[in-house]
Protein backbone atom coordinates (compact mmCIF):
# COMPACT_ATOMS: atom_id res chain seq x y z
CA UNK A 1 -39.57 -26.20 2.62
CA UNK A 2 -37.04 -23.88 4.49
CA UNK A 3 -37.39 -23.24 7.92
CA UNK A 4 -39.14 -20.06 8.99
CA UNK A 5 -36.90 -17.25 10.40
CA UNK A 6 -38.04 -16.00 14.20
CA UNK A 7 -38.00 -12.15 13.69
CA UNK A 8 -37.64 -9.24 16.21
CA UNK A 9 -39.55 -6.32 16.05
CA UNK A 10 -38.34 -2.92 16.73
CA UNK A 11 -40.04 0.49 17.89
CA UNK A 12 -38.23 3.44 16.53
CA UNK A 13 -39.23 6.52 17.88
CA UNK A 14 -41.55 8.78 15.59
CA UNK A 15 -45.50 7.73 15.30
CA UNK A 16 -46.00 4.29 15.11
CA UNK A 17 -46.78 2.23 11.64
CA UNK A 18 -46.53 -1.48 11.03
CA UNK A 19 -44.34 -2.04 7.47
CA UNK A 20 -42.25 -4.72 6.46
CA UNK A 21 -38.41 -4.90 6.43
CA UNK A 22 -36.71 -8.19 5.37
CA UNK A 23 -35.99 -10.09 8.21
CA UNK A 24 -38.03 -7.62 10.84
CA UNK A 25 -41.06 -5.66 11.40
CA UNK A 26 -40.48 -2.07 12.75
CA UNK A 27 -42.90 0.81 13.33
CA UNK A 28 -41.71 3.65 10.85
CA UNK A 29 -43.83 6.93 10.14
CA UNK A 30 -43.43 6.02 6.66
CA UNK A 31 -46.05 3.42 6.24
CA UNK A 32 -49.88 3.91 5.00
CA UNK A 33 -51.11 1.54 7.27
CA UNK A 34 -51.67 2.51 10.88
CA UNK A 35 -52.32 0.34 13.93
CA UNK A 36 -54.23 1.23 16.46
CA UNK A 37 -53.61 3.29 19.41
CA UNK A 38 -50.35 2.61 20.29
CA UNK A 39 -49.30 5.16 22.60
CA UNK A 40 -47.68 8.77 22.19
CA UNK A 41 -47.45 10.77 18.99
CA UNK A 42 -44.56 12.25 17.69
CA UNK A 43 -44.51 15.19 20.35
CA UNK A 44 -47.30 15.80 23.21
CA UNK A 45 -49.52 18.46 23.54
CA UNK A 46 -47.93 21.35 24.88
CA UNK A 47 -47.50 21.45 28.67
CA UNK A 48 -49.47 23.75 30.92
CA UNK A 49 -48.18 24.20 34.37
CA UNK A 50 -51.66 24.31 36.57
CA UNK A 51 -52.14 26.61 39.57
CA UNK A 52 -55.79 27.26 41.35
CA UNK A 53 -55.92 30.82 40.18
CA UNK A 54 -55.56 29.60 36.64
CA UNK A 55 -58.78 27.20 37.36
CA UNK A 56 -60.19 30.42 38.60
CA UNK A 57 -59.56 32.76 35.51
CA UNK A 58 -60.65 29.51 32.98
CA UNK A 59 -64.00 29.33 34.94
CA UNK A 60 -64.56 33.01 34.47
CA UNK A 61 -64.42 32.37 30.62
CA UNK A 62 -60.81 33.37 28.31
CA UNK A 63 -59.99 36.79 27.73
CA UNK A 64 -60.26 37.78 23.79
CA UNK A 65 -57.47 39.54 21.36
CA UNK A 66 -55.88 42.07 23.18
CA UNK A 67 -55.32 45.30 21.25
CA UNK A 68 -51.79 47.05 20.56
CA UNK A 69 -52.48 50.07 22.36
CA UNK A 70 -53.57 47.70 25.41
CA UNK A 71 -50.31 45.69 25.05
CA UNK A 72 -48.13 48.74 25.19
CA UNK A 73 -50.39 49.93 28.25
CA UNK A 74 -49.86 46.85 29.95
CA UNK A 75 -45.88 46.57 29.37
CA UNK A 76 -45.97 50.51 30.25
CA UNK A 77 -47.13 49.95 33.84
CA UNK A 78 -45.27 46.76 34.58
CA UNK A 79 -42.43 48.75 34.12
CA UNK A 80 -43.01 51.85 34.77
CA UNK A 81 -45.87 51.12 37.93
CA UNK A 82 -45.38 53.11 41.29
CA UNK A 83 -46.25 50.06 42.77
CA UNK A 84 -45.52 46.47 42.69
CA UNK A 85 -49.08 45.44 43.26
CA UNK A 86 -49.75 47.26 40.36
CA UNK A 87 -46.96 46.16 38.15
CA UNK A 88 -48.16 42.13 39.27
CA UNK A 89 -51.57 42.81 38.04
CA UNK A 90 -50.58 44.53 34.32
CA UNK A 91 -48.42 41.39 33.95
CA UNK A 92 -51.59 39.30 35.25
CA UNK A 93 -53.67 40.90 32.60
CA UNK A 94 -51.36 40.63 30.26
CA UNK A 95 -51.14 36.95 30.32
CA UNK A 96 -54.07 35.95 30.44
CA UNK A 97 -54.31 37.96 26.67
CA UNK A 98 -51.16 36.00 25.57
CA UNK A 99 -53.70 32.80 26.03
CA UNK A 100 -54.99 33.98 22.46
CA UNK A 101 -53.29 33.13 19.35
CA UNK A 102 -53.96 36.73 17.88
CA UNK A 103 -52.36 38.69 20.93
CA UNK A 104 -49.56 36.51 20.69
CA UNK A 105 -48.69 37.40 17.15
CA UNK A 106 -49.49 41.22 17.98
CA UNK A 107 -47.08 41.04 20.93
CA UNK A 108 -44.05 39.55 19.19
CA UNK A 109 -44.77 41.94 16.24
CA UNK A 110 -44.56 45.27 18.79
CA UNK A 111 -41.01 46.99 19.03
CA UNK A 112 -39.61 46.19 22.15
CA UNK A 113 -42.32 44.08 23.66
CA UNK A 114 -40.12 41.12 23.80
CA UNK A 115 -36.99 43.34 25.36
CA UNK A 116 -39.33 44.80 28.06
CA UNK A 117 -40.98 41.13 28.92
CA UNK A 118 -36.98 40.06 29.36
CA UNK A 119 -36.10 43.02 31.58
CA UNK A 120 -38.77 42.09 34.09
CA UNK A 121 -37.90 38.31 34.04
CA UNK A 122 -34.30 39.63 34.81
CA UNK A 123 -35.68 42.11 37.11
CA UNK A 124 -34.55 41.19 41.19
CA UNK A 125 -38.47 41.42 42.30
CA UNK A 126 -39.38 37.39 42.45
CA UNK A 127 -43.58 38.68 41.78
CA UNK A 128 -42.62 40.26 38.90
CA UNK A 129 -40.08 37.81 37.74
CA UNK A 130 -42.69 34.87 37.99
CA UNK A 131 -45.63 36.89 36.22
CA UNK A 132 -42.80 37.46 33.14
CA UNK A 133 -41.92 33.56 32.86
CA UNK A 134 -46.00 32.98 33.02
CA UNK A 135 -45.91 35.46 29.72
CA UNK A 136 -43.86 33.72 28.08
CA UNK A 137 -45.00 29.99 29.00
CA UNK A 138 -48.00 31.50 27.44
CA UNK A 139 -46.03 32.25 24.18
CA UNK A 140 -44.20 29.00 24.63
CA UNK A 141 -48.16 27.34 23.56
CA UNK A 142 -48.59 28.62 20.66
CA UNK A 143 -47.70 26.39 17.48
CA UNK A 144 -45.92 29.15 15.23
CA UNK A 145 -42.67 28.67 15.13
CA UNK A 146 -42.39 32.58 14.72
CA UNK A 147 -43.74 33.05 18.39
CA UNK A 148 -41.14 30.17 19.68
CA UNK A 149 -38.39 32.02 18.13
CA UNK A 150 -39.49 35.75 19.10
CA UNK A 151 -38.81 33.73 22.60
CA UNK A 152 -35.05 33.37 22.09
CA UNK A 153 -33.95 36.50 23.80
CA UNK A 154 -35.33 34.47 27.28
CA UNK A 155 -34.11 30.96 26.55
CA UNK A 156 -30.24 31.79 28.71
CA UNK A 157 -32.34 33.26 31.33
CA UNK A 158 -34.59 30.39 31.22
CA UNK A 159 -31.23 27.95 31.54
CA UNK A 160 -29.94 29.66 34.13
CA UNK A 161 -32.98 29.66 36.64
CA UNK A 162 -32.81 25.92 36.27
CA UNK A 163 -30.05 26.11 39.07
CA UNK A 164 -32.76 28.58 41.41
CA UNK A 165 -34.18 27.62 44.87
CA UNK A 166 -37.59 27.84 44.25
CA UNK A 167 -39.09 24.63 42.50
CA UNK A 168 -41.88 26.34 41.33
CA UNK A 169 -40.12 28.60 39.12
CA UNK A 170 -37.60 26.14 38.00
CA UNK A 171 -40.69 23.85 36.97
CA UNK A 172 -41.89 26.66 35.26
CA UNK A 173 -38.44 27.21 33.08
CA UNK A 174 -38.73 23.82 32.33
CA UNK A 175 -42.08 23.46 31.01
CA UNK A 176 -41.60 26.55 28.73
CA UNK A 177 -38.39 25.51 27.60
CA UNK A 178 -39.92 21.71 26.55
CA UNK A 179 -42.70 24.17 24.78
CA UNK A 180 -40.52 26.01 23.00
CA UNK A 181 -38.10 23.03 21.84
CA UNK A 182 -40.89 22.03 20.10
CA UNK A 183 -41.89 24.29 17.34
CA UNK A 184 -38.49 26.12 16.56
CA UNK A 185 -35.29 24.35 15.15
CA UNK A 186 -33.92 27.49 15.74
CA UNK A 187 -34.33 27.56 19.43
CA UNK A 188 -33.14 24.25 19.40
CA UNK A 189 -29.71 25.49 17.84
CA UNK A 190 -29.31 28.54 20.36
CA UNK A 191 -30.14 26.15 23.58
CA UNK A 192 -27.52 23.28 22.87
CA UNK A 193 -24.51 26.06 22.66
CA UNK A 194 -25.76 27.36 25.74
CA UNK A 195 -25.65 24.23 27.33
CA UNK A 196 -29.91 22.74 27.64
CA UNK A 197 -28.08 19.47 28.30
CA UNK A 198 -26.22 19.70 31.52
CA UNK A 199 -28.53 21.99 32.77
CA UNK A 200 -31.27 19.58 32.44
CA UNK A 201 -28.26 16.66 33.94
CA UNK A 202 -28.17 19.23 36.95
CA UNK A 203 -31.84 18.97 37.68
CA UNK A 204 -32.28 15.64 37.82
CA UNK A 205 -30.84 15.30 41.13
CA UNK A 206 -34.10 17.50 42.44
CA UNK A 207 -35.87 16.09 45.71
CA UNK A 208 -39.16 17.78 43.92
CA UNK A 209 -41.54 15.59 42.03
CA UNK A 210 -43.01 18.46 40.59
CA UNK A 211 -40.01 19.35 39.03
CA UNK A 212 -38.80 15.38 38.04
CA UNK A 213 -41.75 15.53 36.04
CA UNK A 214 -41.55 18.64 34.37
CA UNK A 215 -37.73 17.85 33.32
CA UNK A 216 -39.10 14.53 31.74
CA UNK A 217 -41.54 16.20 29.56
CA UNK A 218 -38.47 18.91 28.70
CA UNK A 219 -36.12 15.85 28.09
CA UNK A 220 -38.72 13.51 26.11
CA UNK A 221 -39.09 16.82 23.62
CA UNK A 222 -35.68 17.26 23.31
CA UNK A 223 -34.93 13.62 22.63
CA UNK A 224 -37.77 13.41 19.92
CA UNK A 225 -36.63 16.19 17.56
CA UNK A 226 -35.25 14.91 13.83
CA UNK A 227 -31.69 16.09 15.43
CA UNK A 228 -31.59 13.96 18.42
CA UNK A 229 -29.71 11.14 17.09
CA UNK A 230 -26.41 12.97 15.56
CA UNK A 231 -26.55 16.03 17.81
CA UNK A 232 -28.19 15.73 21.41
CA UNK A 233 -27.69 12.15 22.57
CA UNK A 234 -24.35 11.22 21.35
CA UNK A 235 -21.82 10.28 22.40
CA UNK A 236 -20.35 8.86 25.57
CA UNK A 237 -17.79 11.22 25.17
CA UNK A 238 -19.08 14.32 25.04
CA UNK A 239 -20.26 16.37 28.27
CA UNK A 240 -22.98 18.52 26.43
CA UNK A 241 -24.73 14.89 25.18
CA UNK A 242 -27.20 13.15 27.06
CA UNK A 243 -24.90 10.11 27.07
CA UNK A 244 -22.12 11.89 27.93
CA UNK A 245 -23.65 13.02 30.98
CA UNK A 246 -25.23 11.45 34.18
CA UNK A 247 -28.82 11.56 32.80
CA UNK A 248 -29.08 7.54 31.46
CA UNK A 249 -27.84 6.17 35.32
CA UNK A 250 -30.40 8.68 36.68
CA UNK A 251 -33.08 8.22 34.22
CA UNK A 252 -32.88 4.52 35.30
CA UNK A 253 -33.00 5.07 38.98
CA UNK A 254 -36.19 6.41 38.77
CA UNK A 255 -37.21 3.61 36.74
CA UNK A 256 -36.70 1.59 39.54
CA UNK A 257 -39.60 -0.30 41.14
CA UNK A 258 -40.27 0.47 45.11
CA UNK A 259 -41.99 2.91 47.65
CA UNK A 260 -40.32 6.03 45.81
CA UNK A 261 -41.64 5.28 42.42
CA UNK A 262 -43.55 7.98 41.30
CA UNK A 263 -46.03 7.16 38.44
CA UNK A 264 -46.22 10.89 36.56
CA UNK A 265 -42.22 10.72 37.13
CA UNK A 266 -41.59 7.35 35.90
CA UNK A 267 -44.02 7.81 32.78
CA UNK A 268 -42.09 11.04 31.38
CA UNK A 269 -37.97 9.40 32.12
CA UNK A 270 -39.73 5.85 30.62
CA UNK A 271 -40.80 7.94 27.31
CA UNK A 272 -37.52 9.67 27.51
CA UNK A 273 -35.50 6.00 27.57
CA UNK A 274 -37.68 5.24 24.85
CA UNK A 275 -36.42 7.96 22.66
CA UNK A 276 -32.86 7.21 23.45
CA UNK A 277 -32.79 3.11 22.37
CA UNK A 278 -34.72 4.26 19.38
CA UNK A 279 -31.91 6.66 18.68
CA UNK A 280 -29.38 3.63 18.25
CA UNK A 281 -26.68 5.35 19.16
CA UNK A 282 -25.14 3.14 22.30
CA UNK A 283 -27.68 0.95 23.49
CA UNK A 284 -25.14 -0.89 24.85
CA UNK A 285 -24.35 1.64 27.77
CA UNK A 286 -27.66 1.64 28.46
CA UNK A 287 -27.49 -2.60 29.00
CA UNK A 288 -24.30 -1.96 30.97
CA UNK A 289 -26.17 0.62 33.17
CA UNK A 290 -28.46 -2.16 34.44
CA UNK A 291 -31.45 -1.34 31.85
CA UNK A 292 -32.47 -4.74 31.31
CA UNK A 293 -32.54 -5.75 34.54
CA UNK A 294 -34.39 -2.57 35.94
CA UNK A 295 -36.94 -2.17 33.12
CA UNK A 296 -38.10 -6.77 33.82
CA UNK A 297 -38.16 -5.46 38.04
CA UNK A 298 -40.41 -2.61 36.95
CA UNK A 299 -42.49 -5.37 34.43
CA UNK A 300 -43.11 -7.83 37.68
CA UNK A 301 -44.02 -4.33 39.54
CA UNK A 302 -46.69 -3.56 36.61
CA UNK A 303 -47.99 -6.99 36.94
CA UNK A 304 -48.37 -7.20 40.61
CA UNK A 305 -50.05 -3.76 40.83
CA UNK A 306 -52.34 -4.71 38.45
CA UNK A 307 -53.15 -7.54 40.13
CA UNK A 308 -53.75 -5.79 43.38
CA UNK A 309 -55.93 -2.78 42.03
CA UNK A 310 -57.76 -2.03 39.24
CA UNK A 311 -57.23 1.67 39.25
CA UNK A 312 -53.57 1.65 39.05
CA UNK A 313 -53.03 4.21 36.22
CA UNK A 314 -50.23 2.05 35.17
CA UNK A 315 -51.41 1.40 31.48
CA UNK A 316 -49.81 4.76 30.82
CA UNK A 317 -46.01 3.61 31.78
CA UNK A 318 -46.75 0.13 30.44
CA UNK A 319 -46.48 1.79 26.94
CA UNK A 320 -42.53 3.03 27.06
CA UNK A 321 -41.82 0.25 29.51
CA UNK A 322 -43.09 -2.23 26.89
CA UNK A 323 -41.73 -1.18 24.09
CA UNK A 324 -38.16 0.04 25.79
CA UNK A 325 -37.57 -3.80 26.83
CA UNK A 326 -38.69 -4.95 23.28
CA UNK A 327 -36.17 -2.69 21.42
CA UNK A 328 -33.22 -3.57 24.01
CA UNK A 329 -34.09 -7.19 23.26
CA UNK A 330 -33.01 -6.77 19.87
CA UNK A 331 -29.64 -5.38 20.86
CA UNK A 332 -26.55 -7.76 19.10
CA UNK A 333 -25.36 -6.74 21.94
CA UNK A 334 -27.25 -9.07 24.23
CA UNK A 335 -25.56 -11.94 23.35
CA UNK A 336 -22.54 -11.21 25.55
CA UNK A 337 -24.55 -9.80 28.42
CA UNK A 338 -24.41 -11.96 31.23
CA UNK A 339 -25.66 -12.56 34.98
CA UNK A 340 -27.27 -9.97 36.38
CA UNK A 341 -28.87 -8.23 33.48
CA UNK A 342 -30.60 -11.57 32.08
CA UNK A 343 -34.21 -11.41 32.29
CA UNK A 344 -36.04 -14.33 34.29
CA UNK A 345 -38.21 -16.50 31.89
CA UNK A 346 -41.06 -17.36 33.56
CA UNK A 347 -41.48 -14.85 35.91
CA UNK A 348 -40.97 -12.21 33.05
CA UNK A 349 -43.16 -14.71 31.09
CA UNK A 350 -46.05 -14.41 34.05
CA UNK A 351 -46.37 -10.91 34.48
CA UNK A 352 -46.67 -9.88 30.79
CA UNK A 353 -49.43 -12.52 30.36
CA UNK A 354 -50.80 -11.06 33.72
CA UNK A 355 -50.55 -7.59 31.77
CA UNK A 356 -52.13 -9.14 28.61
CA UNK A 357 -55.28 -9.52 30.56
CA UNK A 358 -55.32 -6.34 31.83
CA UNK A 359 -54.88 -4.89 28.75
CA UNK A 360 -57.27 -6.95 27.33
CA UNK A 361 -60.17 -5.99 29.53
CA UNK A 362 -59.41 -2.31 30.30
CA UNK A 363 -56.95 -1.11 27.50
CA UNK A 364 -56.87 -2.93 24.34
CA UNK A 365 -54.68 -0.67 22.15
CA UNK A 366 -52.10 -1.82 24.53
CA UNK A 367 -52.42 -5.37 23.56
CA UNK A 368 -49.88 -5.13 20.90
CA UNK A 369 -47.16 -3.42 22.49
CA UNK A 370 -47.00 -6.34 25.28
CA UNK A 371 -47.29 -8.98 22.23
CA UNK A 372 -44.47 -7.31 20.45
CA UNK A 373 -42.21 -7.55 23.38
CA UNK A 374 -43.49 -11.75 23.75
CA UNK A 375 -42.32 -11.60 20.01
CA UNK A 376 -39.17 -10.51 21.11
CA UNK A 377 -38.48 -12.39 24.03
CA UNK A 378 -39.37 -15.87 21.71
CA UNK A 379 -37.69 -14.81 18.76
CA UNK A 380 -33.88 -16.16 19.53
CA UNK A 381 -34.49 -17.81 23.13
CA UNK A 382 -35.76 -21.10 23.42
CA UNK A 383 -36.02 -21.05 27.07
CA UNK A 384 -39.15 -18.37 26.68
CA UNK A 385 -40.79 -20.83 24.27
CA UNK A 386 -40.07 -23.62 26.71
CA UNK A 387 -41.73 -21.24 29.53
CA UNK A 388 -44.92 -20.71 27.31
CA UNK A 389 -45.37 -24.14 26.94
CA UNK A 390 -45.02 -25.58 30.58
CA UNK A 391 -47.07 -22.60 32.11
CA UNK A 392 -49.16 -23.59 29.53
CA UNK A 393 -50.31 -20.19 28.37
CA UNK A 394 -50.77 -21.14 24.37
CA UNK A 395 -54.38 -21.13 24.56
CA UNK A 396 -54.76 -17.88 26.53
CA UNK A 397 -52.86 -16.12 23.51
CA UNK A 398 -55.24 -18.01 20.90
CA UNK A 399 -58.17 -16.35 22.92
CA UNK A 400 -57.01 -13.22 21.78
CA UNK A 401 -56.97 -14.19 18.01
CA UNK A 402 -60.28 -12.17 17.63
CA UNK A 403 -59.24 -9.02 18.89
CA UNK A 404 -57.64 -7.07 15.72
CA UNK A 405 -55.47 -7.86 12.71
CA UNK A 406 -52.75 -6.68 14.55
CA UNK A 407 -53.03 -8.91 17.39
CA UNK A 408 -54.14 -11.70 15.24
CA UNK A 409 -50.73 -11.30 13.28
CA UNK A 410 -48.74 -11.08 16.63
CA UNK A 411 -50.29 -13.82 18.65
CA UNK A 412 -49.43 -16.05 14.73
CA UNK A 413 -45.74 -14.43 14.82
CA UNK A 414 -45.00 -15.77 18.24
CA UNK A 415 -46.23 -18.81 17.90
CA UNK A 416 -43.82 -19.20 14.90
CA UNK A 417 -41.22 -18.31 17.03
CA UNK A 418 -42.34 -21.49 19.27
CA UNK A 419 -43.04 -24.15 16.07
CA UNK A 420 -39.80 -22.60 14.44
CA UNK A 421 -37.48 -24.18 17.18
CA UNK A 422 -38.20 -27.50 16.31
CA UNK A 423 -40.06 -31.31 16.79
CA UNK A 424 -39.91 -31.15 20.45
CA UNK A 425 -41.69 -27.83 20.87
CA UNK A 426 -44.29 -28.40 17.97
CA UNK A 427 -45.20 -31.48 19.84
CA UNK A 428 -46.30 -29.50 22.52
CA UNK A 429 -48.32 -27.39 20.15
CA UNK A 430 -50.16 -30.40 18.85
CA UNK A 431 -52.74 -31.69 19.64
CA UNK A 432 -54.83 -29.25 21.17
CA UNK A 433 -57.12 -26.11 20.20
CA UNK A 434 -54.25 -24.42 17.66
CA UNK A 435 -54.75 -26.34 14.52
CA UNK A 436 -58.95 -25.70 15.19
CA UNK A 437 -58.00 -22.11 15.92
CA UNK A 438 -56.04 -21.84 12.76
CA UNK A 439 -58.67 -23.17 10.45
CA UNK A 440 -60.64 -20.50 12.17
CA UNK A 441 -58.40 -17.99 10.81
CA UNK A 442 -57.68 -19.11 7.46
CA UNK A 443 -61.13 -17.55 7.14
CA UNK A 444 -60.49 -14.14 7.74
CA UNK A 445 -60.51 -11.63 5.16
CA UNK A 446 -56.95 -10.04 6.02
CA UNK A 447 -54.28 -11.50 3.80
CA UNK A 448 -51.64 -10.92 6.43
CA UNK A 449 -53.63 -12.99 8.62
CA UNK A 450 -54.14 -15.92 6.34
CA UNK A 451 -50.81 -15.64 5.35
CA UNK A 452 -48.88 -15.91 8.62
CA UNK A 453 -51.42 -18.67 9.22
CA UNK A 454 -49.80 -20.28 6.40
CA UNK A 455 -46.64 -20.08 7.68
CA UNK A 456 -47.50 -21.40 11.03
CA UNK A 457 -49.22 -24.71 9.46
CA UNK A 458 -46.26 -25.15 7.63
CA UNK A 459 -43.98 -25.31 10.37
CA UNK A 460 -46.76 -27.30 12.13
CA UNK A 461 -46.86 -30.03 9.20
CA UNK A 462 -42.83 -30.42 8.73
CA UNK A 463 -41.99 -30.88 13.05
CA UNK A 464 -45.23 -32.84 13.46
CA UNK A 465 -46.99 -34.92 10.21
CA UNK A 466 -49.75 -36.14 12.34
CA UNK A 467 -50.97 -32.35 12.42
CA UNK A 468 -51.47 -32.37 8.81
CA UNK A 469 -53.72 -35.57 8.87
CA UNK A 470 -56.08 -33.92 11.37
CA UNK A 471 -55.57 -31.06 9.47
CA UNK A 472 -57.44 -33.03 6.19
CA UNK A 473 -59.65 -34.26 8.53
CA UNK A 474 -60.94 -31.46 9.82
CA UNK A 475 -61.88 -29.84 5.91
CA UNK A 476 -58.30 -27.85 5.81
CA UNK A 477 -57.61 -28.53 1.97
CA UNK A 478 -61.18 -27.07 1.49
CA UNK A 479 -60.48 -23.84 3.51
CA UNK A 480 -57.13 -23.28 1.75
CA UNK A 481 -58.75 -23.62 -1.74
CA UNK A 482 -60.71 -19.87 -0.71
CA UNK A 483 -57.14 -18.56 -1.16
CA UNK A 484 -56.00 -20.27 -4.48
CA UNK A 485 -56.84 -17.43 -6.76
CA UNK A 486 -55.38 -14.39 -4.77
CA UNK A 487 -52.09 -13.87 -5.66
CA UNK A 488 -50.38 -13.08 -2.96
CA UNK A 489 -50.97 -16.66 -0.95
CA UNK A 490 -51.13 -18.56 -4.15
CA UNK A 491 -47.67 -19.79 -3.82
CA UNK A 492 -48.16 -21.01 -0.39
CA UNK A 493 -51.32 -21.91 -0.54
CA UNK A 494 -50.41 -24.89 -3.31
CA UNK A 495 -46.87 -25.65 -1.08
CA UNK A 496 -49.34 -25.92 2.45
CA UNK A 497 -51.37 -28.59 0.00
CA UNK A 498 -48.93 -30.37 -1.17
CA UNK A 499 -47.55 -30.56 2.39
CA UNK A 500 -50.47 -31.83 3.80
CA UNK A 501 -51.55 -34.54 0.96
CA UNK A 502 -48.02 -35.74 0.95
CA UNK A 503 -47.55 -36.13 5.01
């Protein structure tokens, strides 16, 4: 029989599906078939920027539709208002209206309501120019694309007050603006003339966490629209791309592990390095930036904070961080990267069996996303087999067999990966609880299961024969003949036979 291939796996960047491709398994939003949790949709909910006196007016119930006539009143005496007290509290009023969808729709509909709401955000009284960018954050919520682009007048002024002093305003701009990219290819086409990219490269330099945070969530929205890959994050040439411009080196200094890491910072620039190796543009600057080697220090940081607390919150950055090492892994481009950006086996090995658990036991969805990457690391390296074996960490993957199909299929793909490198490494397989494990799930009802089952036995029989005569001894021919009739396992259901009768 031919040898089995060791695959990689590969996350692009939309919702995640399990399909076949020949030679790989990728997540595409194509597919029927969904896996379980496994992480962030295609965009996040909206971002709300919180303040106490917004907790305030939520516990006092929302306001309803605001009329017309009420809108015009309110825009009236915010700019019109003898005094600024005055003006503050029409602008107050009227955004906490703009929370409903109705008002919203109203308001963008009124002549001049958008013109007025700009004049005051341009206006050089800071109470009044915060109350305006409130109105239209509140705008920048709402899921019609009409609202988002009734907001383009604002979006230069929004750019511009990225370069401000006060970090509460400029975290402000950027929530709105990550709102607004969003809903409304059109807004997306006015902000990338104007320049969203360096403005967002200027900001990253901030000393405020409040506003690191809020740049990730503008950057990870930007970086998941359909137009990423040809027009925002190419190339390393251009200025106004996110590769052309100082983001990737900063994105991956706040990747990296140590006192300064901030957890709500990390999670949004690890979703937004996510977004660019999905892309596939030049995943190879990213390598030659030191990726590798910072994403595997901030893996042994996971796995060590885990270890210390439960509570850690981590399980949301293990997502991106996961999946950002698996993707990089399947880079061609690996195979001439050298020294300091090679990953160390076991220790890499270690801590993602250290995260297994913990996924295991407080997240489960996770589960496959740190499988995926031990798929990736034992596709093509024989070293990472060799580590699995001599920490001897084969049965805890078989204990989590039972989990889900999915994991089922992962823990069976990886341990391909191991059989598929030869006699030496099959022997270590053998004997033990696999081949007991694997009669175990020839019996499920999944055909995937059963059939990457198959695929493991074979390997199993052709490295090491005496597998195959423990195999009949144990009632294997009789398990296999379940399968005989369905026609997709047919075929190697009468080849795994003939195998094992013939060893």
């Amino acid at each position: 029989m031919p040898q089995s291939q060791a695959r990689s796996l590969v996350h692009p960047g939309g919702p995640r599906w399990l399909v076949q491709n020949p030679g790989m398994q990728t997540w595409s939003s194509h597919s029927p078939s969904s896996t379980p949790g496994s992480g962030r949709g295609k965009h996040r909910p909206r971002a709300t920027v919180h303040r106490e006196e917004d907790s305030e007016e939520r516990n006092q119930g929302l306001v309803g539709a605001v009329e017309k006539g009420t809108i015009q009143h309110f825009l009236r005496l915010a700019q019109q208002g003898t005094e600024e007290k005055e003006r503050e509290r029409a602008l107050v009023s009227l955004r906490r209206g703009l929370q409903h969808p109705e008002t919203q729709q109203t308001f963008i509909w009124l002549e001049g309501s958008m013109r007025t709401l700009v004049g005051l955000l341009t206006s050089n009284q800071a109470l009044l120019q915060l109350e305006a960018a409130r109105c239209l954050h509140e705008l920048s919520h709402s899921e019609q694309s009409a609202v988002a682009e009734a907001c383009l007048p604002a979006t230069s002024y929004l750019l511009t007050y990225l370069s401000g002093h006060s970090s509460d305003f400029i975290e402000l701009c950027l929530y709105t603006l990550g709102n607004l990219i969003v809903e409304s290819e059109a807004v997306r086409r006015q902000l990338l003339p104007q320049g969203i990219v360096p403005a967002l490269a200027a900001c990253i330099q901030s000393p405020h966490l409040t506003v690191l945070e809020a740049l990730g969530y503008a950057l990870s929205q930007l970086l998941q629209v359909k137009e990423a890959p040809e027009m925002i994050i190419p190339s390393p040439s251009a200025d106004s791309s996110v590769l052309g411009s100082t983001l990737p080196e900063h994105i991956l200094r706040l990747l990296q592990p140590g006192p300064k890491l901030n957890l709500g910072v990390a999670v949004e620039f690890a979703w937004c390095l996510h977004y660019i190796i999905c892309s596939q543009v030049d995943n190879t600057l990213l390598i030659s930036h030191g990726g590798l080697s910072t994403l595997g220090l901030l893996l042994l940081d996971m796995a060590g904070a885990v270890q210390r607390t439960e509570d850690t919150g981590l399980e949301l950055l293990a997502c991106p961080v996961l999946r950002c090492l698996s993707n990089l892994l399947t880079e061609a481009a690996m195979e001439v990267v050298g020294g300091q950006n090679q990953l160390e086996d076991e220790r890499v090995v270690a801590a993602l069996f250290i995260l297994l658990q913990f996924f295991l036991q407080k997240q489960p969805s996770l589960l496959p996303e740190g499988l995926w990457l031990l798929n990736n690391l034992t596709a093509n390296s024989p070293s990472f087999c060799t580590s699995l074996l001599s920490m001897d960490l084969i049965e805890p993957l078989l204990q989590l067999l039972p989990v889900s199909n999915v994991v089922s299929i992962l823990v069976l793909t990886v341990l391909c990966n191991v059989a598929e490198k030869g006699p030496a490494y099959c022997q270590r397989l053998w004997p033990g609880p696999l081949l007991s494990c694997l009669i175990g799930t020839l019996a499920f009802p999944d055909i995937e299961v059963v059939g990457q089952s198959l695929e493991l036995l074979q390997l199993l029989f052709l490295y090491q024969p005496e597998a195959a005569k423990d195999f009949l001894q144990q009632s294997g021919v009789q398990v296999l003949e379940r399968h005989q009739e369905e026609a997709q396992l047919q075929d190697r259901v009468r080849a795994l036979q003939q195998t094992a009768l013939h060893q």
